[in-house]
Structures are given as C-alpha cells and as structure tokens.
Protein backbone atom coordinates (compact mmCIF):
# COMPACT_ATOMS: atom_id res chain seq x y z
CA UNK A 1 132.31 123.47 201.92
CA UNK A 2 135.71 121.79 201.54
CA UNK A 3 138.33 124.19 201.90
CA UNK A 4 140.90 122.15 199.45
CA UNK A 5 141.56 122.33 195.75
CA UNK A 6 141.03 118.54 195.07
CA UNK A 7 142.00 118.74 191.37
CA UNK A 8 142.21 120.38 188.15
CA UNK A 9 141.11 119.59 184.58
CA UNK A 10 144.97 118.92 183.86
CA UNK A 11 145.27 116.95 186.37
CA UNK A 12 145.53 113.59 184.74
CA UNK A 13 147.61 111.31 187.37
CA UNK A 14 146.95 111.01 191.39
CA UNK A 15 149.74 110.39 193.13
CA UNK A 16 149.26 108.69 197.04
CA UNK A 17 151.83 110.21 199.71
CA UNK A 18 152.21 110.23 203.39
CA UNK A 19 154.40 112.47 205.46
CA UNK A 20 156.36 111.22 208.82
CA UNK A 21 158.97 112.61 211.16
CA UNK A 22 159.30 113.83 214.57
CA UNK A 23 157.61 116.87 216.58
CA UNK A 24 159.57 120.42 215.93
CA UNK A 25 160.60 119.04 212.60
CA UNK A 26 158.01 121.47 210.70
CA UNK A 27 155.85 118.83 209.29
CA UNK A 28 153.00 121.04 209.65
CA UNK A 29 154.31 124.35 208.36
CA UNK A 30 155.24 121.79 205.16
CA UNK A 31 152.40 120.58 204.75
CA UNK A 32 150.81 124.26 204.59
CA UNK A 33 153.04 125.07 202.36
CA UNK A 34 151.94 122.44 199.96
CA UNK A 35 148.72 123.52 200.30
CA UNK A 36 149.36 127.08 199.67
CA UNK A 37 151.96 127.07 196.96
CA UNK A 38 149.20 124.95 194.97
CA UNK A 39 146.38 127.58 195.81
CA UNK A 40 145.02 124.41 197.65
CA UNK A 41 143.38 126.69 200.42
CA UNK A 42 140.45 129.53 200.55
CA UNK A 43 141.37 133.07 200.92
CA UNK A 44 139.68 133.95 203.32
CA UNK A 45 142.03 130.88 205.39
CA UNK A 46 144.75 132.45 203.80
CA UNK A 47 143.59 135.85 205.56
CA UNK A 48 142.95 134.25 209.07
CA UNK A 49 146.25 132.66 209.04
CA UNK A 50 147.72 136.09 208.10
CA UNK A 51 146.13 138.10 210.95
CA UNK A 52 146.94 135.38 213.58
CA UNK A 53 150.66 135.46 212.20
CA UNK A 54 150.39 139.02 212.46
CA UNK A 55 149.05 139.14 216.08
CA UNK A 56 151.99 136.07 217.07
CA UNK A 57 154.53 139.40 215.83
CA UNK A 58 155.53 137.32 213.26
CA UNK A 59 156.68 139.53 209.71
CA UNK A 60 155.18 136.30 207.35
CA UNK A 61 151.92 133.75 207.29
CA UNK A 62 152.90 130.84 209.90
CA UNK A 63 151.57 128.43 207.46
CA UNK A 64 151.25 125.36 210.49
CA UNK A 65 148.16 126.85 211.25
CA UNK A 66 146.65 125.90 208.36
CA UNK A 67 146.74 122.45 209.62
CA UNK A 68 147.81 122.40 213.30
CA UNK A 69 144.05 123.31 214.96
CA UNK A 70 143.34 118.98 213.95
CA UNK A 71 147.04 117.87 215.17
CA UNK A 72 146.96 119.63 218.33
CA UNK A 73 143.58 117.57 218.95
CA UNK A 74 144.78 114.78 217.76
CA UNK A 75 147.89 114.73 219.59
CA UNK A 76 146.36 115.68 222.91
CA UNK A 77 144.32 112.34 222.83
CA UNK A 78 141.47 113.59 221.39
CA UNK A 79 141.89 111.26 218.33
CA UNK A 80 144.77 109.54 216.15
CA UNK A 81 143.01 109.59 213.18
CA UNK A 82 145.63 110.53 210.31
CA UNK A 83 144.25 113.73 208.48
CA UNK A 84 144.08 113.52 204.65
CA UNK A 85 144.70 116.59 202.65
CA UNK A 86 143.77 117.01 198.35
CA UNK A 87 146.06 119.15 196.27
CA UNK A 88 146.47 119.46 192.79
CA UNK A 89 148.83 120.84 189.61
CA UNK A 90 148.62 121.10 186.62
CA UNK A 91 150.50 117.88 185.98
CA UNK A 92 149.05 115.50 188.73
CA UNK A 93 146.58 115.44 191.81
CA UNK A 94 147.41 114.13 195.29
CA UNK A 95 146.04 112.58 197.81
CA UNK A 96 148.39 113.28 201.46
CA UNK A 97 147.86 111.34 204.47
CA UNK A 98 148.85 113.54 207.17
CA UNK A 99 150.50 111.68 210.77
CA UNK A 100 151.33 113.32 213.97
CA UNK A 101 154.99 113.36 215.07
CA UNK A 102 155.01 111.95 218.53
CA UNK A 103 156.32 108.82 219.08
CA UNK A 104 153.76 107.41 220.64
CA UNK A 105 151.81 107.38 217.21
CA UNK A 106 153.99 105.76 215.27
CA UNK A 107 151.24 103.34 214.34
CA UNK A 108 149.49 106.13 212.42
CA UNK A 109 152.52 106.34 210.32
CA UNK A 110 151.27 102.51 209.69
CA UNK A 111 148.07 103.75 209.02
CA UNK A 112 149.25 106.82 206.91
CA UNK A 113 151.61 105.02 204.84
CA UNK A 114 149.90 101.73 204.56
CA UNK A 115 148.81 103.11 200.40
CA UNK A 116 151.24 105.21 199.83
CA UNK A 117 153.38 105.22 196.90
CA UNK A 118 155.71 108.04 198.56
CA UNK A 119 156.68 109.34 201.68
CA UNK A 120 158.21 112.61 202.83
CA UNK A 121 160.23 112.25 205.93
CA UNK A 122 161.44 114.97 207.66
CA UNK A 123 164.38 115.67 209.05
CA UNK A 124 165.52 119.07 211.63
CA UNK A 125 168.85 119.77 209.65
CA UNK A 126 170.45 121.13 213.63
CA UNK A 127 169.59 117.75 214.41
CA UNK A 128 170.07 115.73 211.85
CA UNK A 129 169.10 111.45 211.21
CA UNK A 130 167.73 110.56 214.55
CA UNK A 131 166.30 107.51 216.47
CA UNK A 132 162.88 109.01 215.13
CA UNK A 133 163.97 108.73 211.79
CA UNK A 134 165.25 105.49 211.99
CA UNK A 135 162.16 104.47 213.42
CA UNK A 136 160.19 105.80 210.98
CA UNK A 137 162.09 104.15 207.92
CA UNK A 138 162.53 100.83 208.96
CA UNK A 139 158.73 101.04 209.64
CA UNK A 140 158.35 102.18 205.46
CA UNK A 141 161.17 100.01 204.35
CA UNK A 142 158.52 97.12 206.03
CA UNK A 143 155.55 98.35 204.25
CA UNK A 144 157.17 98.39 201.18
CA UNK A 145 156.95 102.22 200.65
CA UNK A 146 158.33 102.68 196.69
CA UNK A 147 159.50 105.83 196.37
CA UNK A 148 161.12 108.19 199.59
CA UNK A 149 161.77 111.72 199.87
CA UNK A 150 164.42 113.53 202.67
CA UNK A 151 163.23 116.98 203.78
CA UNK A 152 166.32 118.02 205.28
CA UNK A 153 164.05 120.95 206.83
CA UNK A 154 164.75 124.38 208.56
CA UNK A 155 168.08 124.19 206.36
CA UNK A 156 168.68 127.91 206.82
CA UNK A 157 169.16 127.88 210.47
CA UNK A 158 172.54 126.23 210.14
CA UNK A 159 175.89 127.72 209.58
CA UNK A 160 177.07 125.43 207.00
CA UNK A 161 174.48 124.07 205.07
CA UNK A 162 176.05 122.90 202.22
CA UNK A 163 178.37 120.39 204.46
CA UNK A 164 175.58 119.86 206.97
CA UNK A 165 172.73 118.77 203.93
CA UNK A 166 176.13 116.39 202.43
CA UNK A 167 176.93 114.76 206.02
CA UNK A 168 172.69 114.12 206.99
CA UNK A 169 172.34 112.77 203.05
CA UNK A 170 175.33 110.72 203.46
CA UNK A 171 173.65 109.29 207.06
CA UNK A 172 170.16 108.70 205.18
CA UNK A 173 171.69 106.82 202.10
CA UNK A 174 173.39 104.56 204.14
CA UNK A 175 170.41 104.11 206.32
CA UNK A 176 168.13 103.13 203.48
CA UNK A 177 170.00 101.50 201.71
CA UNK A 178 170.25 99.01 204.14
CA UNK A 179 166.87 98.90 204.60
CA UNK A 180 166.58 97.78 200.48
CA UNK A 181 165.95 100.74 199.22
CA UNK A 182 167.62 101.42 195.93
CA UNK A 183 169.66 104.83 195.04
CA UNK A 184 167.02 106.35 192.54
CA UNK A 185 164.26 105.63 194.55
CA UNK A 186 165.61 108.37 197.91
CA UNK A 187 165.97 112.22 196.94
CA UNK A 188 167.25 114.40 199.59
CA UNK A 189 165.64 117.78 199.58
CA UNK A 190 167.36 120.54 201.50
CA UNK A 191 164.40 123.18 202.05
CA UNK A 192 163.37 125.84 204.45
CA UNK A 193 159.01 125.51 204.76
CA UNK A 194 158.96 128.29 206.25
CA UNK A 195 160.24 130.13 203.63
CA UNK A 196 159.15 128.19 201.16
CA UNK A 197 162.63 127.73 199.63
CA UNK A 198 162.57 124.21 197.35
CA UNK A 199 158.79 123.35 198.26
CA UNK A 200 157.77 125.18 194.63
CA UNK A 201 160.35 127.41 194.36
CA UNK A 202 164.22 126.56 193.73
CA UNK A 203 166.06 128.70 196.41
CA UNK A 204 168.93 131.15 194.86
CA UNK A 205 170.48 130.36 198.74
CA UNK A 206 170.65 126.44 198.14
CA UNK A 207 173.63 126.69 195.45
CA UNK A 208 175.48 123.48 196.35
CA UNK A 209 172.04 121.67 195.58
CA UNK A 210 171.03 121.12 191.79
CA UNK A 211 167.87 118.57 191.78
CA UNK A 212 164.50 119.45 191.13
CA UNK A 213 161.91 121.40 194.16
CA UNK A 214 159.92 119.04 196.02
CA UNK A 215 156.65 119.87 194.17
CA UNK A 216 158.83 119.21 190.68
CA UNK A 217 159.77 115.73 191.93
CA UNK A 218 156.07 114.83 193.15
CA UNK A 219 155.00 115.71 189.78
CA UNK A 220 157.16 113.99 187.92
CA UNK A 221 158.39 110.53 190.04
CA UNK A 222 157.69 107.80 188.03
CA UNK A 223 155.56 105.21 190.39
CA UNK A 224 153.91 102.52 189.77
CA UNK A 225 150.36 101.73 191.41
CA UNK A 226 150.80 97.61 191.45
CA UNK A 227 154.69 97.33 191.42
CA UNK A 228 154.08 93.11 191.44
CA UNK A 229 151.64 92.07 188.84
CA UNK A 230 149.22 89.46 190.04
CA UNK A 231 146.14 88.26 188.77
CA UNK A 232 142.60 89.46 189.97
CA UNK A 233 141.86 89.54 193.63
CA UNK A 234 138.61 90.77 194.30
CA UNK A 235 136.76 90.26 197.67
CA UNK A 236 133.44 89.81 197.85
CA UNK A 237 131.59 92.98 200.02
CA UNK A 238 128.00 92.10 199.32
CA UNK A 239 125.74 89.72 197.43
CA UNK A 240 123.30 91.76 195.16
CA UNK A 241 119.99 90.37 195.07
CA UNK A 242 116.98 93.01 194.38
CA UNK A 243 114.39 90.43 193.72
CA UNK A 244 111.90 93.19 192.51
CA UNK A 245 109.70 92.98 189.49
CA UNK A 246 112.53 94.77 187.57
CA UNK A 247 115.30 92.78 188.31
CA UNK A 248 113.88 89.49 189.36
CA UNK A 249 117.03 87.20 188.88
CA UNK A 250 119.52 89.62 189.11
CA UNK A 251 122.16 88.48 191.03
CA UNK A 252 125.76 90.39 191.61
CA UNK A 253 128.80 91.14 193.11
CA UNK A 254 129.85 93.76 194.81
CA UNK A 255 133.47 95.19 196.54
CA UNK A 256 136.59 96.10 195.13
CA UNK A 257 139.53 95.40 192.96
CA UNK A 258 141.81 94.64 195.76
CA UNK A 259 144.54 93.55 192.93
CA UNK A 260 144.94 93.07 188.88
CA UNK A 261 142.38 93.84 186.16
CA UNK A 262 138.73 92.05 185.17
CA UNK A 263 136.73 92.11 181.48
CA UNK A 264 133.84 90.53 180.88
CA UNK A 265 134.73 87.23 179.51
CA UNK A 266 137.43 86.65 181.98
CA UNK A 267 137.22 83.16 183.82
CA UNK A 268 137.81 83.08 187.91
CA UNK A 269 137.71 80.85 190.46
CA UNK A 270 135.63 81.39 193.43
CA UNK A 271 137.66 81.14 196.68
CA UNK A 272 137.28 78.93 199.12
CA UNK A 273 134.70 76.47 196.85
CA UNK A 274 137.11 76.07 193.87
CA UNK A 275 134.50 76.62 191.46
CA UNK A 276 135.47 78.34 188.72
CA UNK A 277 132.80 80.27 186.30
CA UNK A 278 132.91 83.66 183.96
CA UNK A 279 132.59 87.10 184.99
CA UNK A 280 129.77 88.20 181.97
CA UNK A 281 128.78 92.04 183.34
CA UNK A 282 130.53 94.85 185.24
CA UNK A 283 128.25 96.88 186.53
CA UNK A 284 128.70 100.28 188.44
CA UNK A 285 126.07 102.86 189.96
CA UNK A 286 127.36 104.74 186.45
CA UNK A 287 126.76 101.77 183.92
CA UNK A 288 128.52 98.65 182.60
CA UNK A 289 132.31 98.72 182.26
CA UNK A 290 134.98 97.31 179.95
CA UNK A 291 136.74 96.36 182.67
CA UNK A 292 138.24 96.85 186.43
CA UNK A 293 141.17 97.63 187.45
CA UNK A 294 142.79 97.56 191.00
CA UNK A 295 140.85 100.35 193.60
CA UNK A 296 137.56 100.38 191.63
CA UNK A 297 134.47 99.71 193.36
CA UNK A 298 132.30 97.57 191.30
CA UNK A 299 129.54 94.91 190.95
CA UNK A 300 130.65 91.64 189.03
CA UNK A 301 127.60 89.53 187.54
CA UNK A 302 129.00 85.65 186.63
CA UNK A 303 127.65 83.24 184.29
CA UNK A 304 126.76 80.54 186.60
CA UNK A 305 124.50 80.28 189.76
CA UNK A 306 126.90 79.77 191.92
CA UNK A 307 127.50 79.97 195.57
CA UNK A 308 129.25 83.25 196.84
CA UNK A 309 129.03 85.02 200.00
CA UNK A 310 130.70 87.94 201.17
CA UNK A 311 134.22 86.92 202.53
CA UNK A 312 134.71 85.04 199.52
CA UNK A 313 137.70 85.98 197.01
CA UNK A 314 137.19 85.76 193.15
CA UNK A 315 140.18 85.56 191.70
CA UNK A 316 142.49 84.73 188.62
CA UNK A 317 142.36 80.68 188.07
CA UNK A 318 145.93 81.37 186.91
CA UNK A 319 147.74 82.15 190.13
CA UNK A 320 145.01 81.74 192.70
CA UNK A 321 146.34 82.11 196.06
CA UNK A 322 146.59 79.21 198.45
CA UNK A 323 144.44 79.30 201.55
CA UNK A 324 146.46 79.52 204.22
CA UNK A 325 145.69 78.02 207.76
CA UNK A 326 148.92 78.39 209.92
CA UNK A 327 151.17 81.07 208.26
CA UNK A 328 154.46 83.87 209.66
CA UNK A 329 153.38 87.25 209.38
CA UNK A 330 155.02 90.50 210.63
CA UNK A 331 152.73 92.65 212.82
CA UNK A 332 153.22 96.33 214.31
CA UNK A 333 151.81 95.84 217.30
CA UNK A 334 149.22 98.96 218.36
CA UNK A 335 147.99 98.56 221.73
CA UNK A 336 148.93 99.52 224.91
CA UNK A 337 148.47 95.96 226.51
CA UNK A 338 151.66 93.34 225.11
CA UNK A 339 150.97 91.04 222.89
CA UNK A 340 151.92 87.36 223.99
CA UNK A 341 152.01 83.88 222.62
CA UNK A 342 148.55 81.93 223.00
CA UNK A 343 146.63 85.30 222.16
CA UNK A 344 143.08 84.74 220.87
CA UNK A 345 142.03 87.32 218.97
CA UNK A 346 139.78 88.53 215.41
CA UNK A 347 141.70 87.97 211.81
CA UNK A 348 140.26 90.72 209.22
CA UNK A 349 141.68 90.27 205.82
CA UNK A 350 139.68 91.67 203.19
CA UNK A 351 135.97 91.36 203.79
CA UNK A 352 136.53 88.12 205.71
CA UNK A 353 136.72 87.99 209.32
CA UNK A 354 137.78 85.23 211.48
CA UNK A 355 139.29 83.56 214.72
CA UNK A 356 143.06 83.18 215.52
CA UNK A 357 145.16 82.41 217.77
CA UNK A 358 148.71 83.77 218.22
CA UNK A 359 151.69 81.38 218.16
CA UNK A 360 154.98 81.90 218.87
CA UNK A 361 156.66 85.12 218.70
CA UNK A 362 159.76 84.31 216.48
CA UNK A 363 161.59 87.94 216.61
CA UNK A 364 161.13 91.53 217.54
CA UNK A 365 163.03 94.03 215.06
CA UNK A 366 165.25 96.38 216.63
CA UNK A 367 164.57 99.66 214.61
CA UNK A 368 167.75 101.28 215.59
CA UNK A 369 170.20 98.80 215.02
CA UNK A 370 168.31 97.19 212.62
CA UNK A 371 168.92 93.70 213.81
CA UNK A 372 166.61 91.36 215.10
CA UNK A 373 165.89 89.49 219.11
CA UNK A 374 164.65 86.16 218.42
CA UNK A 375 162.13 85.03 221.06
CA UNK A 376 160.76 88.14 222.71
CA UNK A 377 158.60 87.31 225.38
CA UNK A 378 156.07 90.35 224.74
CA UNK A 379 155.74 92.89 221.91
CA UNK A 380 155.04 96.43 223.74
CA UNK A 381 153.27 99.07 221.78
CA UNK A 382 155.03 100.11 218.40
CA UNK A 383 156.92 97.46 218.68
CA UNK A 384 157.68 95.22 215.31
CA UNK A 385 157.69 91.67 215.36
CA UNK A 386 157.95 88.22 213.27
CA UNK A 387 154.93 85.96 214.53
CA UNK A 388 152.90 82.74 214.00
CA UNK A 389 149.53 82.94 213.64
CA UNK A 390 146.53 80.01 213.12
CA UNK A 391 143.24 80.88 211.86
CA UNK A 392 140.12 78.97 212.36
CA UNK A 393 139.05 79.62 208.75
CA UNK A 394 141.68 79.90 205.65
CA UNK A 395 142.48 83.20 204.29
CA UNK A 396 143.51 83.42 200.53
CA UNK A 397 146.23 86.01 200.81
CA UNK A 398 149.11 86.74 198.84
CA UNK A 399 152.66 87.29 200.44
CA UNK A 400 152.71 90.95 201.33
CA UNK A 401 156.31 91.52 199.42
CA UNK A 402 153.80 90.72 196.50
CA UNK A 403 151.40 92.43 197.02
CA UNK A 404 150.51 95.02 199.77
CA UNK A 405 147.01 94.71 199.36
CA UNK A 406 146.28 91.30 199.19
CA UNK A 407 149.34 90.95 202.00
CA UNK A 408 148.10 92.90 204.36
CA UNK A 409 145.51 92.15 207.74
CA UNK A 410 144.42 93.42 211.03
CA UNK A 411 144.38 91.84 214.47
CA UNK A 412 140.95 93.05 216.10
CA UNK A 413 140.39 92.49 219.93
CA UNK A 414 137.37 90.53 219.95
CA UNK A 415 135.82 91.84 223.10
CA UNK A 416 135.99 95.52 222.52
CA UNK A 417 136.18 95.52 218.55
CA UNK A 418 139.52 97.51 218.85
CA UNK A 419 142.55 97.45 215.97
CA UNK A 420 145.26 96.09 218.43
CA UNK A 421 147.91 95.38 215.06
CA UNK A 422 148.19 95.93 211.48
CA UNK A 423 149.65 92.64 210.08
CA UNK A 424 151.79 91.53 207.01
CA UNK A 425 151.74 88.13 205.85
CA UNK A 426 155.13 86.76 204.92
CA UNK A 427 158.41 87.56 206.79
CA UNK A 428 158.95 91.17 206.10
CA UNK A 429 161.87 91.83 208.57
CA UNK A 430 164.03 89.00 206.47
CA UNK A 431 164.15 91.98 203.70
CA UNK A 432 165.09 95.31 205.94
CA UNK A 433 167.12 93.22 208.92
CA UNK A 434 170.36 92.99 207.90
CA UNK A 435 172.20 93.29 211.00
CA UNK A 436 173.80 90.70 213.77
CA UNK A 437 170.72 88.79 215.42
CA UNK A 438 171.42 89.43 218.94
C-alpha cells in the first residue's frame, strides 16, 4: 500500500517540482516536512519516525527519516534513481522529484528537473550561495526551469538572520539573474525544516520576512505547463493493428502528446514521408476523446491508409519541424568515461532511435564563473558542453528554448545500452553564459 496522500477531491491543479542542493543542507528533513504538514504520510510512519527520534535523544520527530532509508541507498551506489514523492492540498496536487545532494549526482538533478515547472534549491544559511549552488542553477537556468524557489534553510542557527537571509538573497538574485531568470519568477524563503517554521506555517521568529510560506507559494505560483505554444507533436509508440473478427481494419496510433493539442478533424503531416491526412478518432483504453492535449497517452485513428511506423512524428502541417541531420546541441555529459570528438554513439529522441556521431566539441560551460572554454578537448562527468552532432537518420525536433519536450534527447552507449548524456538541441549556454569566454 502506498504510504502517500496522492490527492484530494479539491485538488484541481498538479503542479511538477524538483528539489536540489548540497548534502547537510536538510533537503531531506524538507522534504518530510512537506509530506507531513500535508498529512501526506501513514500514522503508523509518523509513529516509527517518532520512536526512532525518541531513541536518537532527540525532544521532536527527525522528519529525514521519512525519506532518508532510499537516499542513503541511493547515495551509497546502490542506485541514482531520483525518488518521486505525491502530496496534495486542498488547492493543488504535486508531483516531487526527489535528487540526492552529492556532487557526484548532479546528473540526477538533470533527471529530476528535466519536467519540472519549479525547483526548490536549498541553501545552509551558515554557509550561504556556494559552488554547489551555482552548480545547481546554471544546470536549471539550462533546462529552462520556470519558476525557482530559495530555501535559505536551518535559518535559526544563525545570529543574525535577518542580515544573513538579506546578504544570501542579495547573492542568489544576482546569480540568477544572470542566468535569465526574471525577478518574479525567484522567491527566497528563509525557513527552519526542522521546525517547520515557513514550510506551512509563517514563523512569529521570521519578522523581517513578509511573503507567503513555502506551501502558500506552491499553491498559488502561477505556471504554465507549455510556456512556448507550438503545434502538435506527437510520436508515434506503436502501430495498432488487432486484425480480429471485431476489429478487422482497425488501424491506430498510439504514444503521447509530446507538445500542443489534437481534435478530431485536425489535419497533420506525417513526419518523415510528408504526407499529410486527418486525425478522425481519439481513442483511449476509457473511450473516444474530444481532444489531446500535451502528456496524454492516446491512440490517434487517421483518415487515410497511410504509412506510419513507430519513430514517426505526426505533427501540425502549420509549423512542422524541420528534420535535422547535422545540428549544435548542449549535452550534460553523465558518464564516467570523457566524451571526445569522433564519438559513435545511439540518438534517442522521442520514440526514434538512431546512429550518431559526435563532432566537434565547440565549448564547455564553466558553472562557477559562468563563462564559457571554447574547444575542450574532453567533457568529464557533469560536465556541460556546446557540441556537434550528425545523425544517420533525421530527427524532427524543435529547438529546446521552444520547447523542452520536443528539444530534448539522450546519448545511449550502444554497446552496453547505458544513458551516457541527456542532450538539448539548440545552443542553450548562449542564454545563461554571459561571462568573458576564456
């Protein structure tokens, strides 16, 4: 039985967030605080968590260890998966992917953040912005994260936390707004997790702070799911084809809504043929729909008997993406071996899957200084980077400051099957790196 409150009747909007910072920062007592200030957990968790807390001498619930049993596996080696949690209010559900703090995972803050519309980064307010941090929200400002929150944690260890919350605020504006982020999309949060002060409860200790609790602003931040409009993108998954007495010509379909809307009615193009042709059913497991919108699953049945295989894109005739052969993409490189030029590796974008071959690496991003070092011979492990890349068969992808679904790839080691990067098509760093190339 899940032991998470995955959503009320109220709850009429999901919200997709991530969290990211470094070790010791508190992430996981946080995070069980979410959980239990929106009754998110079991009682009989909440009563295990008290008698270990109670046995550790401590006077209240150590909330971490509501969460810490998977991190401590993960971050041992076990696995880097990132953990999702489900919590709910009244006024919206939420979906949390869940990263580990070392350093040596930043690439699950890649994987965490990938969706997400915002992302709580914490901060140690005795330590303040550090390389971590910096790390951490160039990699965002790259993945186009919308909307960022500032945890200025553990706020009431410090002796002056009024001027220490104003001097690490001051630090983090100027930090992301470099990195293109404008003003009223960055709150700074001073809170304590432990004690739960501005998680769902405004602290009477915080009086030099006057914005809303962290669980106020995730309920109310206004974000929108497909900040760039662009027409349909939907990848063929599977080709439907029962052939049984029942459904003897029934042909469909199915994936999903990678970006924009379908109705029946609607003309596309099939991608790479050209052909274009009508969409006439939507079918689900559920019944026909109206129509589609981006992140449903469904089964599309078209007018003509045309050819479509899985790989293929159906798309919007109006602004159809261009296949592209030899295209610049930014990658986050995830493997322990370097990536150099010549590299011959797999291309997944979508449901298509094909050969490439690295060409030149044109830059590596320096996260700290945020400038870039044009010609890197290797890109090491975390490391950021501005390639080329040729592909033996076109991809129909949109630039990924357009669209992070349709934008976005992998780089798959073809021998072991492996993820070795997560890629963006487009040049990314151009719109963080603002700094003297060096």
């Amino acid at each position: 039985m899940s032991d998470l409150h995955v959503g009320s009747p109220r709850s009429t909007q999901l919200l997709r967030l991530a969290t990211a910072g470094s070790v010791d920062d508190g992430k996981s007592t946080l995070v069980g605080r979410l959980l239990y200030d929106t009754k998110s957990v079991l009682a009989d968790q909440i009563d295990a968590v008290t008698r270990a807390s109670v046995d550790k001498g401590l006077s209240t619930p150590d909330l971490s260890l509501l969460v810490d049993g998977l991190r401590a596996e993960r971050e041992q080696g076990i696995t880097i998966d990132v953990a999702y949690r489900y919590f709910a209010t009244p006024r919206r559900s939420f979906v949390l992917a869940d990263t580990p703090g070392h350093v040596q995972y930043t690439r699950n803050t890649v994987s965490g953040a990938s969706t997400a519309q915002l992302v709580i980064l914490l901060v140690d307010a005795r330590k303040g912005v550090i390389s971590q941090t910096r790390k951490h929200a160039a990699v965002l400002a790259l993945l186009g994260v919308p909307k960022l929150v500032l945890a200025v944690n553990k706020i009431d260890l410090v002796e002056d936390p009024a001027s220490v919350f104003a001097e690490i605020s001051a630090e983090f504006n100027s930090l992301t707004s470099s990195l293109g982020w404008a003003s009223e999309d960055v709150l700074e949060i001073p809170v304590s997790a432990l004690h739960g002060d501005n998680v769902a409860v405004r602290s009477d200790d915080t009086p030099y702070y006057d914005g809303p609790t962290l669980i106020e602003h995730l309920e109310s931040v206004p974000v929108d799911a497909e900040p760039h409009r662009v027409g349909l993108r939907f990848p063929v998954q599977y080709v439907i084809r029962p052939r049984t007495p029942e459904f003897p010509d029934y042909r469909g379909y199915a994936g999903q809504v990678a970006a924009g809307a379908v109705e029946p009615g609607d003309e596309v193009v099939i991608l790479p043929s050209g052909v274009r042709t009508t969409v006439t059913r939507i079918d689900t497991a559920d019944g026909e729909l109206d129509s589609a919108h981006a992140g449903r699953s469904v089964t599309l049945v078209l007018a003509d008997d045309v050819d479509v295989s899985r790989g293929d894109v159906i798309a919007s005739p109006a602004d159809a993406p261009e296949p592209l052969g030899e295209f610049d993409a930014t990658v986050c490189w995830l493997a322990e071996k370097p990536l150099r030029p010549g590299a011959r590796l797999l291309l997944k974008h979508g449901t298509r899957t094909t050969q490439a071959i690295v060409g030149t690496l044109v830059e590596r991003l320096n996260e700290q200084e945020l400038t870039s070092e044009p010609s890197p011979e290797s890109l090491e492990l975390n490391e950021i980077g501005k390639i080329s890349v040729r592909v033996a068969e076109p991809i129909f992808a949109d630039d990924y400051t357009v669209n992070r679904h349709t934008g976005s790839f992998l780089l798959i080691d073809p021998a072991g099957g492996n993820t070795l990067a997560a890629g963006l098509v487009g040049d990314a760093i151009a719109s963080v790196e603002l700094g003297e190339r060096v």
